[in-house]
Protein backbone atom coordinates (compact mmCIF):
# COMPACT_ATOMS: atom_id res chain seq x y z
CA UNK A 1 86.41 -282.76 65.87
CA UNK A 2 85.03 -279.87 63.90
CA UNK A 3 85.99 -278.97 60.20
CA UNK A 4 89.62 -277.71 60.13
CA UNK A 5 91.11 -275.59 57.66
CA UNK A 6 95.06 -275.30 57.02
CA UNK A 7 97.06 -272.60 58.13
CA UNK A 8 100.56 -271.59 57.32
CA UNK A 9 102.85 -269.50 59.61
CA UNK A 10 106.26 -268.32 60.39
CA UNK A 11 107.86 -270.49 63.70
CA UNK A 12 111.76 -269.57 65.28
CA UNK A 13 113.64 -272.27 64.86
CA UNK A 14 114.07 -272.61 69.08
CA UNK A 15 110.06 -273.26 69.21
CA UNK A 16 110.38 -275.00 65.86
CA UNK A 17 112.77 -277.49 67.61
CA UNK A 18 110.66 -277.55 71.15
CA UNK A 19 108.22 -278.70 69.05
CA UNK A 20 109.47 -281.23 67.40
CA UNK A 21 111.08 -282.67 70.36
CA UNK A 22 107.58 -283.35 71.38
CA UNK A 23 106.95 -285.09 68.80
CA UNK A 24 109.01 -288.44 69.81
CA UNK A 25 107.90 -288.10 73.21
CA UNK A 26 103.96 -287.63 72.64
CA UNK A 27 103.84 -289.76 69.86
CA UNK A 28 102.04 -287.36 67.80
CA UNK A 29 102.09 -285.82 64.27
CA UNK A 30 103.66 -282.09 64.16
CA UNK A 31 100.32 -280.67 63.58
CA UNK A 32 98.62 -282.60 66.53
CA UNK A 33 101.25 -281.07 68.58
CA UNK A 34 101.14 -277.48 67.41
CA UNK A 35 97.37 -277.47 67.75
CA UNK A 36 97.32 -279.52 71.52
CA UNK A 37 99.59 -276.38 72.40
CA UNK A 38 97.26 -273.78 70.97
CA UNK A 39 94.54 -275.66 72.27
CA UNK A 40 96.80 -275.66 76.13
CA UNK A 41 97.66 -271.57 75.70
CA UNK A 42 93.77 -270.80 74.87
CA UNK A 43 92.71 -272.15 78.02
CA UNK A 44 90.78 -275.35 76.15
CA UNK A 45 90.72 -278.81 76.83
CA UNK A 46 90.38 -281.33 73.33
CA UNK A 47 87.43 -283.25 73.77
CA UNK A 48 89.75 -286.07 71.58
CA UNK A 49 92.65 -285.54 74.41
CA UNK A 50 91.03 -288.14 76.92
CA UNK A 51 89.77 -290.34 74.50
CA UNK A 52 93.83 -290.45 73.20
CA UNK A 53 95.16 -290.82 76.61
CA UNK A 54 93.22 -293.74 77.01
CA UNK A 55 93.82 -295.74 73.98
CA UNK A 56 98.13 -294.71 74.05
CA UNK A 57 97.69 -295.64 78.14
CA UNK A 58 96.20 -299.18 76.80
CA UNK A 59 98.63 -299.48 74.11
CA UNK A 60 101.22 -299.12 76.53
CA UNK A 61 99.44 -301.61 78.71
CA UNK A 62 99.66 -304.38 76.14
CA UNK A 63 103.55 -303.81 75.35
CA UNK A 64 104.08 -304.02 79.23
CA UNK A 65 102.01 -307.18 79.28
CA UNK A 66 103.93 -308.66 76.30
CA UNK A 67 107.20 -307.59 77.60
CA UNK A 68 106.28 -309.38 81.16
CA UNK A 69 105.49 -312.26 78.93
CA UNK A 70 109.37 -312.71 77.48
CA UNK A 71 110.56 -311.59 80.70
CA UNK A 72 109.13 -314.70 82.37
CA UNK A 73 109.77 -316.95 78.52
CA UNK A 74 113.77 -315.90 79.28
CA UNK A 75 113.63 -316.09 82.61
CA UNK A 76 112.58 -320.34 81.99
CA UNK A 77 115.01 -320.36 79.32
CA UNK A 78 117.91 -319.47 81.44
CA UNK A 79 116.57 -321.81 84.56
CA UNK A 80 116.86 -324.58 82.23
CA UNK A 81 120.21 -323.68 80.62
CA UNK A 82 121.68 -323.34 84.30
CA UNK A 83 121.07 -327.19 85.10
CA UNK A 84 123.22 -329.28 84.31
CA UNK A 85 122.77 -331.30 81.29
CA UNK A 86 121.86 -335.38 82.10
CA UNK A 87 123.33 -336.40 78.99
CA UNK A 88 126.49 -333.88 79.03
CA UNK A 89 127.65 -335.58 82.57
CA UNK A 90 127.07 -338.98 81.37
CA UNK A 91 129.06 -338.91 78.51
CA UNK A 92 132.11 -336.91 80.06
CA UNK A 93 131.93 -339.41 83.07
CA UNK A 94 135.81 -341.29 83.07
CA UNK A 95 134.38 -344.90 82.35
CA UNK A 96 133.32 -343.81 79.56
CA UNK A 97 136.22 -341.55 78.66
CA UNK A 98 139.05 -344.08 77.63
């Protein structure tokens, strides 16, 4: 990206809030946000938007990976809690019990 230079301006608190709503759900800074929108209402396209898109999309990638990863971890941890324990049964068997 080119040189940028900092700009202050007046925003309404409704955009104000619209914007920062995006914020959360983009996962960007304020500013990256403001300027993606400028960027959107002037008809360009941010030669870093693609190249972002890609690295969040394989971010997201990994954490679905990982998560599949505990999914299947739990999922053998509650198989083997659901058997009954060898050891449990013999000692609660009545010869045993006097």
């Amino acid at each position: 990206m080119s040189e940028s230079k900092s700009v202050g301006l007046r925003i309404p608190d409704e955009i104000l809030t619209e914007i920062n709503s995006r914020i959360g759900i983009e996962g960007r800074n304020r500013s990256e946000v403001i300027l993606a929108l400028i960027q959107r209402g002037l008809g360009l396209k941010p030669v870093s938007q693609s190249n972002e898109m890609v690295e969040r999309l394989e971010e997201i990638e990994k954490k679905v990976a990982l998560l599949e990863d505990v999914h299947q971890r739990l999922h053998s941890v509650e198989q083997t809690l659901r058997q009954p324990s060898k050891r449990f049964s013999q000692e609660r068997t009545p010869s045993t019990c006097k």
